[in-house]
Protein backbone atom coordinates (compact mmCIF):
# COMPACT_ATOMS: atom_id res chain seq x y z
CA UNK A 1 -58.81 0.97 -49.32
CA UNK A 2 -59.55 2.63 -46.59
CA UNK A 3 -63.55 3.73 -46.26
CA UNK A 4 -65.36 6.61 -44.45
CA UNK A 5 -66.92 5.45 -41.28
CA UNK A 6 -70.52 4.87 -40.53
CA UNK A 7 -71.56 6.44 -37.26
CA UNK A 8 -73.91 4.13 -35.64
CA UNK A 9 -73.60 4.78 -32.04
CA UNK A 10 -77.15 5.28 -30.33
CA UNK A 11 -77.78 5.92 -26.69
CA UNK A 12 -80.85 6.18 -25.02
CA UNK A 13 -81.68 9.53 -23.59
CA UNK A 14 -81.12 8.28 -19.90
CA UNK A 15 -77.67 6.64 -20.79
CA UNK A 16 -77.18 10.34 -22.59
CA UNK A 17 -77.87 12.10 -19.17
CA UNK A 18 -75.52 9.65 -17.72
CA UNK A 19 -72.76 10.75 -19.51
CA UNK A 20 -73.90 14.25 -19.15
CA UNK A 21 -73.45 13.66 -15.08
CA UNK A 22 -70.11 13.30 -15.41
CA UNK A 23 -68.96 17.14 -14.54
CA UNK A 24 -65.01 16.92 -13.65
CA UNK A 25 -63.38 15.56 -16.88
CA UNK A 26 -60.10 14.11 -16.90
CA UNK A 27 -59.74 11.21 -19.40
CA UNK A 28 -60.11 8.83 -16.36
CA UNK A 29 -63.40 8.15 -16.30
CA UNK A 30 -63.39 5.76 -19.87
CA UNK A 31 -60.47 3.40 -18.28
CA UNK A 32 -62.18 3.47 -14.76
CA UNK A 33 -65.80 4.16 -15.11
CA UNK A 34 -67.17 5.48 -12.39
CA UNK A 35 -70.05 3.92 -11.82
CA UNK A 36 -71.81 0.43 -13.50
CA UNK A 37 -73.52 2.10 -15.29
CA UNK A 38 -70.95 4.20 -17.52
CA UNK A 39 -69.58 0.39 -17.68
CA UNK A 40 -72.54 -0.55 -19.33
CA UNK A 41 -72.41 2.31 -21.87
CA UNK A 42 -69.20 1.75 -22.55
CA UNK A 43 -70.07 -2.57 -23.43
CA UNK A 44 -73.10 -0.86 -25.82
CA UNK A 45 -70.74 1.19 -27.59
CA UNK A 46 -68.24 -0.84 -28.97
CA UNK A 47 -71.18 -3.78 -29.50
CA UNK A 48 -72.58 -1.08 -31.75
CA UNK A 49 -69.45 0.28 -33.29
CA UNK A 50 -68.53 -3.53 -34.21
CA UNK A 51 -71.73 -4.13 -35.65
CA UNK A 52 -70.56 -1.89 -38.83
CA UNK A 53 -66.53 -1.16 -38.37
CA UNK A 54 -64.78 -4.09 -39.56
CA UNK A 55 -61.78 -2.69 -40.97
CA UNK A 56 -59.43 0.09 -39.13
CA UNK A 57 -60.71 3.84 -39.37
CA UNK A 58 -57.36 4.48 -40.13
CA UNK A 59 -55.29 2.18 -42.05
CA UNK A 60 -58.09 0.41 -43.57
CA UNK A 61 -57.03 -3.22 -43.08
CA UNK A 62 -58.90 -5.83 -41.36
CA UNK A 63 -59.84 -5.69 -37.59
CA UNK A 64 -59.56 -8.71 -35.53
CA UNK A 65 -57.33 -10.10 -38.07
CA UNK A 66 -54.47 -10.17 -35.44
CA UNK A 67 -56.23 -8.34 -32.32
CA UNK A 68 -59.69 -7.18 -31.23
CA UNK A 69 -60.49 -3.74 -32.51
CA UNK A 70 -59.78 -1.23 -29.94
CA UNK A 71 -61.90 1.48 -29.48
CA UNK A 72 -59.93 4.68 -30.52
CA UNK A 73 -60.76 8.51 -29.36
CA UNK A 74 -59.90 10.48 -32.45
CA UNK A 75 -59.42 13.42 -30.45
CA UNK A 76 -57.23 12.17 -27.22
CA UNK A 77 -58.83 11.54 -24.31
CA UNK A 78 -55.30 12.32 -22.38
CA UNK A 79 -56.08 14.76 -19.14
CA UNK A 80 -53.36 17.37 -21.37
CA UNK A 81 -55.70 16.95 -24.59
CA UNK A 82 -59.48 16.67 -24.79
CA UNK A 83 -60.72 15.30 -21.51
CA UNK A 84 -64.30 17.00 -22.40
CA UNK A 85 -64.79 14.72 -25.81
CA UNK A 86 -63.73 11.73 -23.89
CA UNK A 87 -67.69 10.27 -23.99
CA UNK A 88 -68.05 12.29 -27.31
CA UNK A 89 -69.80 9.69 -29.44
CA UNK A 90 -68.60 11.06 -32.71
CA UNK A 91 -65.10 10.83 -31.09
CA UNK A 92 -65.44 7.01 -30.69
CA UNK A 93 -63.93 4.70 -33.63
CA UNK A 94 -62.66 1.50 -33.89
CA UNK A 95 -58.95 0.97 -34.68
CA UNK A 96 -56.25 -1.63 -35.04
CA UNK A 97 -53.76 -1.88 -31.90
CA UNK A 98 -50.82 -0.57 -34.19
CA UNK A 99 -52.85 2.87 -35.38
CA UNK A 100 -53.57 3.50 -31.90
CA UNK A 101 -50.59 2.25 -30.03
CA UNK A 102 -48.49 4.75 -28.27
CA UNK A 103 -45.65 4.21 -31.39
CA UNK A 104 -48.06 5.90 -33.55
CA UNK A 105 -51.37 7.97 -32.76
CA UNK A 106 -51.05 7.46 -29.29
CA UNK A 107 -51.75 10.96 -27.35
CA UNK A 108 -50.88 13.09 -30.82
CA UNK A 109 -52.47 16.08 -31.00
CA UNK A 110 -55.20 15.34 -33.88
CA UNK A 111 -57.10 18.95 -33.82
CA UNK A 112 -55.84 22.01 -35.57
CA UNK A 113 -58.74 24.52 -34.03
CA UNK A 114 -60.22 23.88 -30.90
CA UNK A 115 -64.12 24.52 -30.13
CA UNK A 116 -66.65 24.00 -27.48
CA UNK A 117 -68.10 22.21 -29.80
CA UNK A 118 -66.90 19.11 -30.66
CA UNK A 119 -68.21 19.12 -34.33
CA UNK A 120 -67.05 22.30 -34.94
CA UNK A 121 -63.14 21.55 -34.23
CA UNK A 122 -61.07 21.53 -37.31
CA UNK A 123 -58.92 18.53 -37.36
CA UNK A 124 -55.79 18.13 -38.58
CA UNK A 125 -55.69 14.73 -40.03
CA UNK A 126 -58.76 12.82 -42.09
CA UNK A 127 -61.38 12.35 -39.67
CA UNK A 128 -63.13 8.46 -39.99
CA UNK A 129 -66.87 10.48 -39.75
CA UNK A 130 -66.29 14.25 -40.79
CA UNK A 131 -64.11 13.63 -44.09
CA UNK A 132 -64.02 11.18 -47.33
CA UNK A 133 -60.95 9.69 -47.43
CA UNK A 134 -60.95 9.27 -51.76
CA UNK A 135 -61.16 13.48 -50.98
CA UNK A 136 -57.04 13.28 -49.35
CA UNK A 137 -56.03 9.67 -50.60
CA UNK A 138 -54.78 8.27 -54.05
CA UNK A 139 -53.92 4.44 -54.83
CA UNK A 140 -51.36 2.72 -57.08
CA UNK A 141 -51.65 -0.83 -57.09
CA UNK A 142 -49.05 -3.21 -58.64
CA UNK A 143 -50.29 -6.43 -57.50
CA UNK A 144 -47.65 -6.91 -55.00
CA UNK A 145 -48.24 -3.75 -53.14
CA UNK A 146 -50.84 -0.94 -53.15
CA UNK A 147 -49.32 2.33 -52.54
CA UNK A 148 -51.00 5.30 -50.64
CA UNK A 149 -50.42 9.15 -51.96
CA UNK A 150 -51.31 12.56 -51.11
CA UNK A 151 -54.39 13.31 -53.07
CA UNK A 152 -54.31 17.08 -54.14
CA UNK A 153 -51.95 18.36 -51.74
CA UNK A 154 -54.46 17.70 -48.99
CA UNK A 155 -52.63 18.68 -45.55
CA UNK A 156 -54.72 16.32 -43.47
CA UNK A 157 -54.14 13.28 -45.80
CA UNK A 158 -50.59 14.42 -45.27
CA UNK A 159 -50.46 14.58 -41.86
CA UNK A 160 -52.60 10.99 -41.43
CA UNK A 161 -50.02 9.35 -43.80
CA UNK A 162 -47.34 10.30 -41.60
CA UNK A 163 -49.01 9.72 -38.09
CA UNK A 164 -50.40 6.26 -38.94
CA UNK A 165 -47.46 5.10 -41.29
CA UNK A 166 -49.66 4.22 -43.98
CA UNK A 167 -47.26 4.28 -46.47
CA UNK A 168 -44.42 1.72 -44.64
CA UNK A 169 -43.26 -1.29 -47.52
CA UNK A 170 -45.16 -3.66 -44.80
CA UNK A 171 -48.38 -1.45 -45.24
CA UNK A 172 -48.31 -1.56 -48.35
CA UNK A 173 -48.12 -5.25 -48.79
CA UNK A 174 -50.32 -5.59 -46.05
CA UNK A 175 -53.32 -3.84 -48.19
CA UNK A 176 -52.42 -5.94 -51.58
CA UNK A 177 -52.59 -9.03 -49.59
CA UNK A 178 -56.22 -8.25 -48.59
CA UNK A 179 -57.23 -7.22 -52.21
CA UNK A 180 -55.41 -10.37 -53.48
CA UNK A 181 -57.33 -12.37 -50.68
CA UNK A 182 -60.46 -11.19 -51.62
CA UNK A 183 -59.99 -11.46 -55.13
CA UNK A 184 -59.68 -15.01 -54.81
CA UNK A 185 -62.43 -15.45 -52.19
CA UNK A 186 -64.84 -13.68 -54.76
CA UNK A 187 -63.75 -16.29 -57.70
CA UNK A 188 -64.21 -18.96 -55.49
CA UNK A 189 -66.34 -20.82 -52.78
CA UNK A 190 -63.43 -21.50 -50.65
CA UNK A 191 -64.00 -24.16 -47.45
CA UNK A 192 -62.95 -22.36 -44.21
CA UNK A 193 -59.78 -24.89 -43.70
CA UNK A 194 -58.89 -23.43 -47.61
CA UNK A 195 -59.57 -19.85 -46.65
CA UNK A 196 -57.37 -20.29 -43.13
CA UNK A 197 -54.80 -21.96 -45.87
CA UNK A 198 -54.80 -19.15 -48.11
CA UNK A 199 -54.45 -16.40 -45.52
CA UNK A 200 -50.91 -18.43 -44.38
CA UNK A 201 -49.98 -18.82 -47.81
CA UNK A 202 -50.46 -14.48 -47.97
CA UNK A 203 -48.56 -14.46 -44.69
């Protein structure tokens, strides 16, 4: 249910200095670039992260579904948190507005050990790039919903369970409605007025 992320995010090597001008971090700079082009790099990104992420690095479930993906900084890009990671491409995900909102991930503290290094911090919860989720996650489905467990006492599958809610009655409905939907989809050549029909009949 939910998949490990493909990292696709290329810059060129100028775009790559661009970022690397960008001396006083604060967590600012992503919500008000300072200059076009940071804007720019910023339009590339998520044109390249939605070219593979279709489902929430998180809760697995279908983006645009009910909202535009957002893109999410896995470690926070809050001025108290990880300003410096802020343009860290392996830091960049896409996720649905409820993983990130502020009810849930929001400006949590996702990193256990912190290092200069970005790659070498040791996260606390299952990382979208770094870690397999079928290593920390177990599934029971029974048809109506599809139920998410700790898989060998992993801490960080733990911990994501509890930030994201992944294991709420409504999530768990929510993932057996998209197996259910696709089931049927794969049986059948459905029209698109038939597929919209079937989505508000899973609704």
């Amino acid at each position: 249910m939910i998949n490990k992320a493909t990292f696709c995010v290329d810059l060129t090597t100028v775009e790559l200095k661009e970022l690397l001008s960008i001396k006083d971090w604060s967590g600012k700079q992503w919500d008000k670039p300072p200059s076009e082009n940071i804007s720019d790099i910023k339009d590339k990104i998520r044109t390249q992260l939605e070219s593979v992420q279709t489902s929430c690095a998180y809760c697995g479930l279908k983006l645009k579904g009910t909202s535009r993906g957002q893109i999410e900084h896995i470690a926070p890009k809050a001025y108290y948190r990880y300003p410096q990671f802020t343009f860290t491409l392996l830091n960049l995900v896409l996720a649905c507005g409820y993983c990130n909102g502020f009810d849930k991930k929001g400006t949590s503290d996702t990193i256990a050990v912190v290092e200069k290094l970005y790659k070498k911090c040791e996260f606390n919860i299952v990382h979208p790039y770094f870690h397999d989720p079928d290593d920390h996650y177990e599934w029971t489905d029974n048809t109506i919903e599809v139920l998410i467990q700790v898989k060998n006492g992993s801490a960080k599958g733990l911990k994501s369970i509890d930030l994201f809610e992944l294991d709420t009655p409504k999530m768990n409905e929510l993932r057996a409605q998209q197996i259910r939907f696709e089931e049927v989809k794969s049986r059948f050549k459905l029209s698109q007025k038939d597929e919209s029909l079937l989505k508000s009949i899973l609704k």
